[in-house]
N, C-alpha and C. Protein backbone atom coordinates (compact mmCIF):
# COMPACT_ATOMS: atom_id res chain seq x y z
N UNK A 1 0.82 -1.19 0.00
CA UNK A 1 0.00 0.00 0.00
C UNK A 1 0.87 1.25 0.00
N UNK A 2 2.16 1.21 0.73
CA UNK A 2 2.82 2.27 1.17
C UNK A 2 3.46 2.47 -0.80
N UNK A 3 3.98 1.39 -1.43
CA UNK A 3 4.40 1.60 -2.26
C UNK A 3 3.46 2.01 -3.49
N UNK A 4 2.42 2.04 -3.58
CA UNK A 4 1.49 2.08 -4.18
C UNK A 4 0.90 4.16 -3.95
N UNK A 5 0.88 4.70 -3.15
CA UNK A 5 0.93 6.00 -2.43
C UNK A 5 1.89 6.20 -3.15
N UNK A 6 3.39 6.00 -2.85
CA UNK A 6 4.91 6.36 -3.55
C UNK A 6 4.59 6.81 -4.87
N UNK A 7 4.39 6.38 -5.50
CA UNK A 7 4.63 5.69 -7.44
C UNK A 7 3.32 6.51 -7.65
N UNK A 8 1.91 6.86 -6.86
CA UNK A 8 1.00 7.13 -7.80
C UNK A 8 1.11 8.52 -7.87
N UNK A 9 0.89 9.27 -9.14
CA UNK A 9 0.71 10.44 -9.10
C UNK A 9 0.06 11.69 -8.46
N UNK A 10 0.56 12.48 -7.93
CA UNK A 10 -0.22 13.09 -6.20
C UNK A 10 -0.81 14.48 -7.45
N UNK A 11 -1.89 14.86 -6.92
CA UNK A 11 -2.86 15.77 -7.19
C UNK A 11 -3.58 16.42 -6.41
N UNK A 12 -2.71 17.74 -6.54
CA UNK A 12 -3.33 18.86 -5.43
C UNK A 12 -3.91 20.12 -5.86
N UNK A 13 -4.98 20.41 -4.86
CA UNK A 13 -5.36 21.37 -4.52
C UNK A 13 -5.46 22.12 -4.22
N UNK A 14 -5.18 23.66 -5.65
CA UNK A 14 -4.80 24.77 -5.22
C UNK A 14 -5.99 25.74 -4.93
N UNK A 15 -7.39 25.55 -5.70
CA UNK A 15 -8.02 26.21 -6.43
C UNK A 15 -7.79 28.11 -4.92
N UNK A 16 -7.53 29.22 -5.53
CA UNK A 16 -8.17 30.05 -4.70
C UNK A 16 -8.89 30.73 -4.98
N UNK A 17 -10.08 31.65 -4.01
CA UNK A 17 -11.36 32.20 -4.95
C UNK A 17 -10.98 32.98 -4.01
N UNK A 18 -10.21 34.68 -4.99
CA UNK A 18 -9.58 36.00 -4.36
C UNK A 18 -10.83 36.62 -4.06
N UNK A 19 -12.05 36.51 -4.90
CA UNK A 19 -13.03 37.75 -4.37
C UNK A 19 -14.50 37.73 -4.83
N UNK A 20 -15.07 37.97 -4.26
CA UNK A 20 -16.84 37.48 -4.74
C UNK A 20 -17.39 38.42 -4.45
N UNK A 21 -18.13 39.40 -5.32
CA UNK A 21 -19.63 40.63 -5.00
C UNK A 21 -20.71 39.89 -5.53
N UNK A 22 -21.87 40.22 -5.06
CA UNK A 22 -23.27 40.17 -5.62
C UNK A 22 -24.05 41.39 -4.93
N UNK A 23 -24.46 41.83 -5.47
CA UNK A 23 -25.13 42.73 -5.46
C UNK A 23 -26.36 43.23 -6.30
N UNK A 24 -27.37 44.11 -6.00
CA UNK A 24 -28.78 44.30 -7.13
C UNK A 24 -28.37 45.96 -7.18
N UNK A 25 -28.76 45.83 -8.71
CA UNK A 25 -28.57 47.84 -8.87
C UNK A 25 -29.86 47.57 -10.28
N UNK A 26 -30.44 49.01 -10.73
CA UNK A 26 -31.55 48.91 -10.95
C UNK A 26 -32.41 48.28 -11.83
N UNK A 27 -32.74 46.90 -10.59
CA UNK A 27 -33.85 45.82 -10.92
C UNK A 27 -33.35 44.89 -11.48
N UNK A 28 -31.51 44.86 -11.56
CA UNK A 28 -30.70 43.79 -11.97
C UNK A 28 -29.95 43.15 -11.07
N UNK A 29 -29.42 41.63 -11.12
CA UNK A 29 -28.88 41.54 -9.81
C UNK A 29 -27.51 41.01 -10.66
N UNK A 30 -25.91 41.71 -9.86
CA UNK A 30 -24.34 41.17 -11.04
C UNK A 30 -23.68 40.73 -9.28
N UNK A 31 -23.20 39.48 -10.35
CA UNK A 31 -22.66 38.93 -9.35
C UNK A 31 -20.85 39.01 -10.09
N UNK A 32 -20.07 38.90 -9.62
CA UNK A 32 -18.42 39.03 -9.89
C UNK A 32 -17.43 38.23 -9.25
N UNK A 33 -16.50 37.44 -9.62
CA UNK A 33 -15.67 36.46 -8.91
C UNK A 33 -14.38 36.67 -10.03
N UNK A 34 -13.30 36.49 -8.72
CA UNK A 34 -11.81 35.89 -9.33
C UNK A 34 -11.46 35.45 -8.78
N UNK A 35 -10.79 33.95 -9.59
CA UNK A 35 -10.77 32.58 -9.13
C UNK A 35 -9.26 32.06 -9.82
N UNK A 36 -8.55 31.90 -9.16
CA UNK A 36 -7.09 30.94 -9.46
C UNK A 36 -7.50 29.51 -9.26
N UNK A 37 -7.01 29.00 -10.70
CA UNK A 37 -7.15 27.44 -10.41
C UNK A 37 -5.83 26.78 -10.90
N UNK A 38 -4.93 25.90 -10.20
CA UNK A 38 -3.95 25.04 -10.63
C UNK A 38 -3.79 24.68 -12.23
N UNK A 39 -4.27 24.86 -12.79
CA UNK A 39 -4.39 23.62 -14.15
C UNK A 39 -4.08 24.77 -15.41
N UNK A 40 -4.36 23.98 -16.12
CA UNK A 40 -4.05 24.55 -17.46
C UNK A 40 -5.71 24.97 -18.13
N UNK A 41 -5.32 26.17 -18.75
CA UNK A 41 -6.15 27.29 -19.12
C UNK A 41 -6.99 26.27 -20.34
N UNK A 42 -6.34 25.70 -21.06
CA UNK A 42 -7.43 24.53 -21.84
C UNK A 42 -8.27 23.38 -22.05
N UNK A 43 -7.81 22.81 -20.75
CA UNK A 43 -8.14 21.95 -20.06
C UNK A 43 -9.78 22.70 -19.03
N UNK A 44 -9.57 23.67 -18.79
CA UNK A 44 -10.53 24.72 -18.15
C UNK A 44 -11.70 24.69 -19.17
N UNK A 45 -11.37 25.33 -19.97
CA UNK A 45 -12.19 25.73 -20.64
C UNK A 45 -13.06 24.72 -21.69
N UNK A 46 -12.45 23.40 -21.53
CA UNK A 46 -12.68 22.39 -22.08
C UNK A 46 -14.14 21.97 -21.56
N UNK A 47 -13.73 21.55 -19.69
CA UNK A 47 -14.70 21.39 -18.79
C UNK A 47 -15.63 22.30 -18.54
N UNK A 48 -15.49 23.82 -18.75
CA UNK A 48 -16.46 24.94 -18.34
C UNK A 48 -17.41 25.49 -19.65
N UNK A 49 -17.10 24.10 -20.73
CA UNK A 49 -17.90 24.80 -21.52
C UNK A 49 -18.59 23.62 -22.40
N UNK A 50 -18.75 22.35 -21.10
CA UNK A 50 -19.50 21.13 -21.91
C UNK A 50 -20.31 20.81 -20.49
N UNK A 51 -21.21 21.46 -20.79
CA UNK A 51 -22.80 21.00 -19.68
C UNK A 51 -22.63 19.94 -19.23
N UNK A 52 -22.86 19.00 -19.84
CA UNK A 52 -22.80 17.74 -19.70
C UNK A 52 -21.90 17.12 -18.56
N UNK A 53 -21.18 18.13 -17.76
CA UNK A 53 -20.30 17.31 -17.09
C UNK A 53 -20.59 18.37 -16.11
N UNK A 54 -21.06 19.31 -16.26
CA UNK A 54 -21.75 19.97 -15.04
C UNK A 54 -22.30 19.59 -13.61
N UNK A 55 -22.83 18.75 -13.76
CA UNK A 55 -23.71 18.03 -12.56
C UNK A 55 -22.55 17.17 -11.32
N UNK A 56 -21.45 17.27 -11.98
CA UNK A 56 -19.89 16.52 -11.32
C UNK A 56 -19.21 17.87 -10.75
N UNK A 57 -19.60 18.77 -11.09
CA UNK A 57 -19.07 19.30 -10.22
C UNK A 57 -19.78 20.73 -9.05
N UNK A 58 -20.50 20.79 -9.25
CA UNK A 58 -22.05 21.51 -8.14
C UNK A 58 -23.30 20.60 -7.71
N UNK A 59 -23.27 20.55 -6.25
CA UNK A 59 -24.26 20.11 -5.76
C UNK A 59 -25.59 21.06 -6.23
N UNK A 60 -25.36 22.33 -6.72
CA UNK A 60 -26.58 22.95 -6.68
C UNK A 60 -27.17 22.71 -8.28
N UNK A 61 -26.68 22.34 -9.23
CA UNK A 61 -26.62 21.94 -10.39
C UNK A 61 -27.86 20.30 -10.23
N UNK A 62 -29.08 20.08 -10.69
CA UNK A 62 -29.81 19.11 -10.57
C UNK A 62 -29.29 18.24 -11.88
N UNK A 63 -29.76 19.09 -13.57
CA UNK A 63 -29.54 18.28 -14.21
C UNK A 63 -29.09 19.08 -15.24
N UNK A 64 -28.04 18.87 -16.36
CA UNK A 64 -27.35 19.82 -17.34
C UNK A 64 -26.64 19.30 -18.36
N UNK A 65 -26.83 19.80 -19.47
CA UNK A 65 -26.59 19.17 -20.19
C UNK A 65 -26.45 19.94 -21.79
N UNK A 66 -25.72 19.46 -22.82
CA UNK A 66 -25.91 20.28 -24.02
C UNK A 66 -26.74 20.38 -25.03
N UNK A 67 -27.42 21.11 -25.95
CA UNK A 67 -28.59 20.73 -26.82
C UNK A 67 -27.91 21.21 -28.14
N UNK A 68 -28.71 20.81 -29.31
CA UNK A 68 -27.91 20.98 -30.33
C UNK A 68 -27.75 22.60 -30.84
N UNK A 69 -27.20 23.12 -31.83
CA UNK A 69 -26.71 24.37 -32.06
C UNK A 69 -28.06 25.11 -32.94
N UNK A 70 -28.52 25.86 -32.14
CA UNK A 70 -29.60 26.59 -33.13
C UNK A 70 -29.47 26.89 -34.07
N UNK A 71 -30.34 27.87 -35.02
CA UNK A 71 -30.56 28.23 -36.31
C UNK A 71 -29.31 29.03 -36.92
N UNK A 72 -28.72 29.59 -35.74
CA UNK A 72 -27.47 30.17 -36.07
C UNK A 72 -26.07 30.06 -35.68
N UNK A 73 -26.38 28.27 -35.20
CA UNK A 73 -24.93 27.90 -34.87
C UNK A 73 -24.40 27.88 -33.90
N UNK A 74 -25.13 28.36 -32.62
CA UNK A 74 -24.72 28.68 -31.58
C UNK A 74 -25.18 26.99 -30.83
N UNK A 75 -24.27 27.08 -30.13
CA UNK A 75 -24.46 25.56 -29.28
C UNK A 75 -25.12 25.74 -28.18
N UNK A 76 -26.35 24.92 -27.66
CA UNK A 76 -27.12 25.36 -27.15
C UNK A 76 -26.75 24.90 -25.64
N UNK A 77 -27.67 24.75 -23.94
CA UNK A 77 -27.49 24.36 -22.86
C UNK A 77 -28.63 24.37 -22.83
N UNK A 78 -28.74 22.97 -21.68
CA UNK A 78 -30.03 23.43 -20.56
C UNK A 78 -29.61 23.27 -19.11
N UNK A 79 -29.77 24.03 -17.98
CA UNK A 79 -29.29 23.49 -16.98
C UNK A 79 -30.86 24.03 -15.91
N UNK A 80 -30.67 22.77 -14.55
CA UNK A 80 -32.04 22.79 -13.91
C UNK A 80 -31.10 22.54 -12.31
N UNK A 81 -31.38 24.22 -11.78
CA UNK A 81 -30.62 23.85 -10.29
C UNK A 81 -31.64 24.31 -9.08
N UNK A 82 -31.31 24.11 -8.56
CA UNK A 82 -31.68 23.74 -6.98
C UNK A 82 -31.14 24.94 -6.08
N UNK A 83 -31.76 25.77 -5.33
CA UNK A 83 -31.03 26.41 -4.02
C UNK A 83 -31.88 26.75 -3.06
N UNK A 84 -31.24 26.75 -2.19
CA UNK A 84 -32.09 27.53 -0.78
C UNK A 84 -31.23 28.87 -0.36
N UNK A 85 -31.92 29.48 -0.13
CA UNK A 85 -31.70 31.24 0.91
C UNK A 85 -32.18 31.06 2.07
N UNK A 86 -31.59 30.64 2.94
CA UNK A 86 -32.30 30.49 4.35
C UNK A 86 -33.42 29.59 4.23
N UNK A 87 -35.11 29.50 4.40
CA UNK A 87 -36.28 28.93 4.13
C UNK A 87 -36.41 29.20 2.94
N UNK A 88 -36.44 29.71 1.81
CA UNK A 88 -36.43 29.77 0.88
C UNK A 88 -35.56 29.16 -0.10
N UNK A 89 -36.62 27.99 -1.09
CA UNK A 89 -36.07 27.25 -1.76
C UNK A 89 -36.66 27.54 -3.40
N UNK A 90 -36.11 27.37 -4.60
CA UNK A 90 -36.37 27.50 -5.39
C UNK A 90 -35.66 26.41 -6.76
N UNK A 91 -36.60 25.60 -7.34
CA UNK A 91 -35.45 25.11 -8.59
C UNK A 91 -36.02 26.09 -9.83
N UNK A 92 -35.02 26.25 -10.32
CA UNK A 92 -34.98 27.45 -11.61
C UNK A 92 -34.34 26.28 -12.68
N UNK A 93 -34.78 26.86 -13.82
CA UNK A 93 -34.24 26.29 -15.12
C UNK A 93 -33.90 27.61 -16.24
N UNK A 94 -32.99 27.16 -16.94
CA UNK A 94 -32.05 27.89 -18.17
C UNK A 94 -32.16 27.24 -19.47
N UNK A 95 -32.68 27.78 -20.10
CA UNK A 95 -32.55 27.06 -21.80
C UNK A 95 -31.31 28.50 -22.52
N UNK A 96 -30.43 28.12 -23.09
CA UNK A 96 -30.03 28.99 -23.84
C UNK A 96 -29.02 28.36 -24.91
N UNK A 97 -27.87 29.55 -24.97
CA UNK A 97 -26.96 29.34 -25.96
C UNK A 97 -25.11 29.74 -25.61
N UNK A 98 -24.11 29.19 -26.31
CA UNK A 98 -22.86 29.28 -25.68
C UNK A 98 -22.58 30.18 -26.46
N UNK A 99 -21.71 31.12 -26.64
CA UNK A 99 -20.50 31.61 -27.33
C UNK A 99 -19.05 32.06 -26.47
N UNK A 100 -18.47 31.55 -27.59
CA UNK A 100 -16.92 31.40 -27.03
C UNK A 100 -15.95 31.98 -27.71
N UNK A 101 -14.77 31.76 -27.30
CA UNK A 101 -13.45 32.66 -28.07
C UNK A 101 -12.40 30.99 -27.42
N UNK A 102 -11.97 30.48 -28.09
CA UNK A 102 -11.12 29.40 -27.59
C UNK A 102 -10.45 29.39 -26.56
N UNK A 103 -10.31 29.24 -25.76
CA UNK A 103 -9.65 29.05 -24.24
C UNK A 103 -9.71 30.66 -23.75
N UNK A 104 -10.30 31.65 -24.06
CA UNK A 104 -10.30 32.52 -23.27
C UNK A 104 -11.65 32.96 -22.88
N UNK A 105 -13.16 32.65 -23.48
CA UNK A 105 -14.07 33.33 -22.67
C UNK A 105 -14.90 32.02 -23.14
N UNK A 106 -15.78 31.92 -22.41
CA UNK A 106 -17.05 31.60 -22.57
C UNK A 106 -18.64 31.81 -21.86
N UNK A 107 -19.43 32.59 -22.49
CA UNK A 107 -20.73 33.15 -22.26
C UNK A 107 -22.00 32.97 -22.57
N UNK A 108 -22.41 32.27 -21.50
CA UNK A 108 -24.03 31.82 -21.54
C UNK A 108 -25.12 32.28 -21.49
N UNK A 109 -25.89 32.82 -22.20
CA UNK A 109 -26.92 33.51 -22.61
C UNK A 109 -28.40 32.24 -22.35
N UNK A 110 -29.19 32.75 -21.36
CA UNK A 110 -30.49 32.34 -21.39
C UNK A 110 -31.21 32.97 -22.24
N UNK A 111 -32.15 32.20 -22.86
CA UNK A 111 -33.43 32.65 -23.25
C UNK A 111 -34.67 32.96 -22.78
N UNK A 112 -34.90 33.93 -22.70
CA UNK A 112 -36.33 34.26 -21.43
C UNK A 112 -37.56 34.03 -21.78
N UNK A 113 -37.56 33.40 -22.93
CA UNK A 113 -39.19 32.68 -23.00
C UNK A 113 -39.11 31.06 -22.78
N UNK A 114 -38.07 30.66 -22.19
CA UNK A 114 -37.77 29.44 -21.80
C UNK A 114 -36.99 28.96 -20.35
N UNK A 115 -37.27 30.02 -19.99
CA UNK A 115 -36.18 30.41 -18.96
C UNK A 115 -36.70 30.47 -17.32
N UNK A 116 -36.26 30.45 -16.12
CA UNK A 116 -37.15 31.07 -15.17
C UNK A 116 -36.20 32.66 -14.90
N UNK A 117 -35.55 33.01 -16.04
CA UNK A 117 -34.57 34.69 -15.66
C UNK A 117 -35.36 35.01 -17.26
N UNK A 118 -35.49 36.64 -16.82
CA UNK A 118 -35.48 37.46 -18.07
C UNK A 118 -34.28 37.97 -18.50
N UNK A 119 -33.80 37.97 -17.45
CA UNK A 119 -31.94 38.10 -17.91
C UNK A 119 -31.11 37.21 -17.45
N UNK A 120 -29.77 36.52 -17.86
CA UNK A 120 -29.03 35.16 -17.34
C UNK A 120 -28.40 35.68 -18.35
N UNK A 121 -27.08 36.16 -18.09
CA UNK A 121 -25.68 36.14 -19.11
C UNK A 121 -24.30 35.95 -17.90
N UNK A 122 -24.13 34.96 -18.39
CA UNK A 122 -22.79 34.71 -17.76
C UNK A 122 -21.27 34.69 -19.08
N UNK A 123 -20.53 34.92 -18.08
CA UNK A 123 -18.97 35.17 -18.68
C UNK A 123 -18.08 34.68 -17.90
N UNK A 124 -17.44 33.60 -18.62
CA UNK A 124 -16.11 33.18 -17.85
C UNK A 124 -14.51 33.80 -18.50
N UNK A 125 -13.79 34.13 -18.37
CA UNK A 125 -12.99 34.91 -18.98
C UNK A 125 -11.49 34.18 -18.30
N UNK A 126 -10.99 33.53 -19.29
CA UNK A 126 -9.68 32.74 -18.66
C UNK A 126 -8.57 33.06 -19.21
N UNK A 127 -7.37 33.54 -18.31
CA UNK A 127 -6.12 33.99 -18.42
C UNK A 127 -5.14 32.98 -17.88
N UNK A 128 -4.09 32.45 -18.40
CA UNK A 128 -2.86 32.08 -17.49
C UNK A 128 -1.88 33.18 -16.41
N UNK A 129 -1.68 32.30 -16.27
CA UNK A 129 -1.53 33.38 -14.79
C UNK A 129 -0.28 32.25 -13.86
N UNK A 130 1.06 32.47 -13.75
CA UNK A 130 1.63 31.59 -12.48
C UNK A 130 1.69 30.13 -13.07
N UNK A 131 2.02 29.85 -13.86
CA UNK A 131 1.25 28.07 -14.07
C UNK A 131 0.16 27.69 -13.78
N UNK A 132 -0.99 28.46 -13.92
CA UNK A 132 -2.41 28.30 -13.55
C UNK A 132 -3.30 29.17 -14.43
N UNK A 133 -4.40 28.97 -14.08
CA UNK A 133 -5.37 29.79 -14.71
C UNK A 133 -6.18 30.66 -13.90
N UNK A 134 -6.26 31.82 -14.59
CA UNK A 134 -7.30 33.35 -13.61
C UNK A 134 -8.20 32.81 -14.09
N UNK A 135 -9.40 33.14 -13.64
CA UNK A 135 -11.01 33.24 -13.87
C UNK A 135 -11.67 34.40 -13.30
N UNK A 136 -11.87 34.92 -14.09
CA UNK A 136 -13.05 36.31 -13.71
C UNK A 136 -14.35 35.82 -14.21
N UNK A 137 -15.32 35.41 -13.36
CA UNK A 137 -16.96 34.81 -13.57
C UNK A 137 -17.69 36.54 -13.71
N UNK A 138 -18.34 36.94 -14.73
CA UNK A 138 -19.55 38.01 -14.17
C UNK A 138 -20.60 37.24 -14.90
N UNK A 139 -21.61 37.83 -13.66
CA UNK A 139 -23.19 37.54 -14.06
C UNK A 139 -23.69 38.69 -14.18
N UNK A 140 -24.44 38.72 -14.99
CA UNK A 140 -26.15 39.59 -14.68
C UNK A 140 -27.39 38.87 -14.83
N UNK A 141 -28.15 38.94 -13.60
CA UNK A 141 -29.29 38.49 -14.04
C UNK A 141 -31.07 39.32 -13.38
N UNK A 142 -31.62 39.18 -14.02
CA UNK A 142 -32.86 38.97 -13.26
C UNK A 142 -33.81 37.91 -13.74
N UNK A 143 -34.18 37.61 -12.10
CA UNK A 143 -34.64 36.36 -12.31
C UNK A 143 -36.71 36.33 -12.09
N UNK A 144 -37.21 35.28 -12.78
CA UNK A 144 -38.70 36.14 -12.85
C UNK A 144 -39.32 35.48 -11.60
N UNK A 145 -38.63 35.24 -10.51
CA UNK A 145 -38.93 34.89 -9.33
C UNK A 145 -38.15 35.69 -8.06
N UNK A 146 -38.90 36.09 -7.11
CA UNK A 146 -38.87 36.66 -5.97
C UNK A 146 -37.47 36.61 -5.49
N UNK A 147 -36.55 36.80 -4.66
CA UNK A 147 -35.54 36.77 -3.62
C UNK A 147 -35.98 37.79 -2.66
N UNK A 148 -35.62 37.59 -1.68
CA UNK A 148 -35.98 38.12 -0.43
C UNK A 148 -34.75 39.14 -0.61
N UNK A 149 -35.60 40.61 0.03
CA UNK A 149 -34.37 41.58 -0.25
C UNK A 149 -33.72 41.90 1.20
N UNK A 150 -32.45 42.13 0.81
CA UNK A 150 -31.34 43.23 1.79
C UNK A 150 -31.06 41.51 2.20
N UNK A 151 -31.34 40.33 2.77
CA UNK A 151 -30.90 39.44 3.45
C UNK A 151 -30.77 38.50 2.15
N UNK A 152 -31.14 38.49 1.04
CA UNK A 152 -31.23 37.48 -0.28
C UNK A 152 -29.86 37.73 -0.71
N UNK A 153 -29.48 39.01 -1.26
CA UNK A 153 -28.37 39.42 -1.65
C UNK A 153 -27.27 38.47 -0.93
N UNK A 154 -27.17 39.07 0.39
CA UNK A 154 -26.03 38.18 1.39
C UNK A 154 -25.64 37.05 1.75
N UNK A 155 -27.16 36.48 1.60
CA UNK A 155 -27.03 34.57 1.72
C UNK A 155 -26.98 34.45 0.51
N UNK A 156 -27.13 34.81 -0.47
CA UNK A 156 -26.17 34.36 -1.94
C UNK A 156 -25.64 34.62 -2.00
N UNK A 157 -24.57 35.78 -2.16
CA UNK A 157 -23.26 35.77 -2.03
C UNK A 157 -22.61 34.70 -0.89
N UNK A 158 -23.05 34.28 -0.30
CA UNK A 158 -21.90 33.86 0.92
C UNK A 158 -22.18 32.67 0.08
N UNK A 159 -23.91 32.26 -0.09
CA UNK A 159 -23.50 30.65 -0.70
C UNK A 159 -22.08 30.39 -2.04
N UNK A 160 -22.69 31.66 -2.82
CA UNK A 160 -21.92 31.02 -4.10
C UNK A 160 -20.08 31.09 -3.79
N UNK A 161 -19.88 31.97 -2.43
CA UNK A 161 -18.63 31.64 -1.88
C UNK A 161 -17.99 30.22 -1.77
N UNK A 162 -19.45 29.62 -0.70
CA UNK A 162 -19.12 28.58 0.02
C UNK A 162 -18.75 27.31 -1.66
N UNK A 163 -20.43 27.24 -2.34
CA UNK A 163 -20.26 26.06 -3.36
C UNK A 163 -19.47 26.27 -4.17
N UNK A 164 -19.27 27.68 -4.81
CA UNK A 164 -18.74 28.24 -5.94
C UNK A 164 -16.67 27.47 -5.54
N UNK A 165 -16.53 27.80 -4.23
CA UNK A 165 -15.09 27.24 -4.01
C UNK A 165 -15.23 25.84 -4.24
N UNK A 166 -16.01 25.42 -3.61
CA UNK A 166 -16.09 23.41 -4.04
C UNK A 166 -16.04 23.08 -5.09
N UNK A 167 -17.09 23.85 -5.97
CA UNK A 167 -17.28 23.13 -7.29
C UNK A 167 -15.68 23.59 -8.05
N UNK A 168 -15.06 24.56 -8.25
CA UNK A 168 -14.06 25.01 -8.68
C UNK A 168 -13.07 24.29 -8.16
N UNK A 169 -12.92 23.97 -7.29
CA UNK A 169 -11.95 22.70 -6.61
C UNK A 169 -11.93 21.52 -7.43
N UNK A 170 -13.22 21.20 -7.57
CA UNK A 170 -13.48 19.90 -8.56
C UNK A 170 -13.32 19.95 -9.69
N UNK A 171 -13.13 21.54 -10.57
CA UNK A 171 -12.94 21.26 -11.98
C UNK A 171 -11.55 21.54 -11.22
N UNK A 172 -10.83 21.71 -10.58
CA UNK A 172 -9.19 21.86 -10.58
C UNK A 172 -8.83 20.39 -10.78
N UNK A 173 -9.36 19.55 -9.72
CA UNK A 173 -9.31 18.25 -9.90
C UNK A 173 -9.33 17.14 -11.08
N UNK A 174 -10.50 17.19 -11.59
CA UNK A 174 -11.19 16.91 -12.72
C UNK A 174 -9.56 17.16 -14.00
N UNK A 175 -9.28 18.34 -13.85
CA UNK A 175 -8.93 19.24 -14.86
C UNK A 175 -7.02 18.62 -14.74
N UNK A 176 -6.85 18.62 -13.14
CA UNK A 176 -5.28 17.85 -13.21
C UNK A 176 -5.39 15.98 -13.79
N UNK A 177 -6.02 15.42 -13.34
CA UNK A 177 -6.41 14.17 -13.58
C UNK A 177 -6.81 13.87 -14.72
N UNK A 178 -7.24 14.78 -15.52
CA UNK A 178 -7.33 14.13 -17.18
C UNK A 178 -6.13 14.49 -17.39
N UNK A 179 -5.21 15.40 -17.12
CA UNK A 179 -4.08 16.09 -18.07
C UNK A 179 -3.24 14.50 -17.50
N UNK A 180 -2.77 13.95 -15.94
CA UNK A 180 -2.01 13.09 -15.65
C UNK A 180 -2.56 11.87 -16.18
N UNK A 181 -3.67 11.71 -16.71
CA UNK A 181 -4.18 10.19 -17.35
C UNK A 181 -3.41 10.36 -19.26
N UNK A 182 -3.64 11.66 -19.73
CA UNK A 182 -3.47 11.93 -20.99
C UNK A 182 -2.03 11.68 -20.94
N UNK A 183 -0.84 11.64 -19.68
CA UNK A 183 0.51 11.21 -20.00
C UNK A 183 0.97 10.41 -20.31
């Protein structure tokens, strides 16, 4: 066993998440993160931009997955998650579309006649950085369901602190472990 530990390839855990806002300004709610992760910037963007493997790494993520590329090419998503704010629970769903720039952004656009947001645009924006990769996440959204105000804001931000570091841990993971299997 001891020799078996020795010989196998060790995989660690750097991921750090420098800074998280959420906040609502008028009748929109932007959320903002920068995130260092161990791995390589293509390998990132590989995992952060195929649904389908979504659900491996957020507990708040129910079910997700990719749909084919609409009328204009754009590759589509659906994702169906789960959260609570204190007593308040809600599952929301996203139908939309990807666009990307190859290993440096990728941005998810909901559709709001399919949607539970009239607005959902996310941006992942990936830099090397140190032998690692930056991540700057922004959101905007509004969503066509309630949050409880002045205390909603805060228990989401702190959540997407708390999961947002886990799940990002796991694509660090995810993300060293294919590169050491691909050797």
């Amino acid at each position: 066993m001891l020799l078996l530990l020795l010989v196998a390839p060790t995989i660690t855990v750097a991921a750090e998440l420098r800074s998280v806002t959420f906040e609502k300004r008028d009748g929109l709610y932007y959320a903002t993160s920068e995130i260092w992760l161990d791995a390589e910037r293509e390998g990132i963007f590989d995992v952060l931009s195929n649904w389908d493997l979504s659900t491996q790494f957020s507990s708040m993520i129910v079910e997700s997955y990719n749909i084919e590329p609409d009328d204009q090419g754009r590759i589509g998503f659906y994702m169906k998650n789960r959260g609570c704010v204190l007593f308040f629970c809600k599952t929301m769903e996203r139908y939309g579309y990807l666009e990307s720039e190859e290993n440096a952004l990728i941005r998810a656009i909901a559709i709001p006649e399919k949607s539970d947001f009239e607005v959902s645009d996310e941006r992942w924006h990936l830099e090397e950085e140190n032998d690692g990769t930056r991540i700057r996440y922004e959101m905007t959204m509004k969503p066509k369901f309630w949050i409880p105000p002045i205390i909603g804001p805060y228990a989401i931000k702190k959540k997407i602190r708390k999961d947002g570091l886990e799940a990002l841990q796991r694509v660090e993971r995810y993300v060293q472990e294919s590169a050491s299997n691909d050797e």
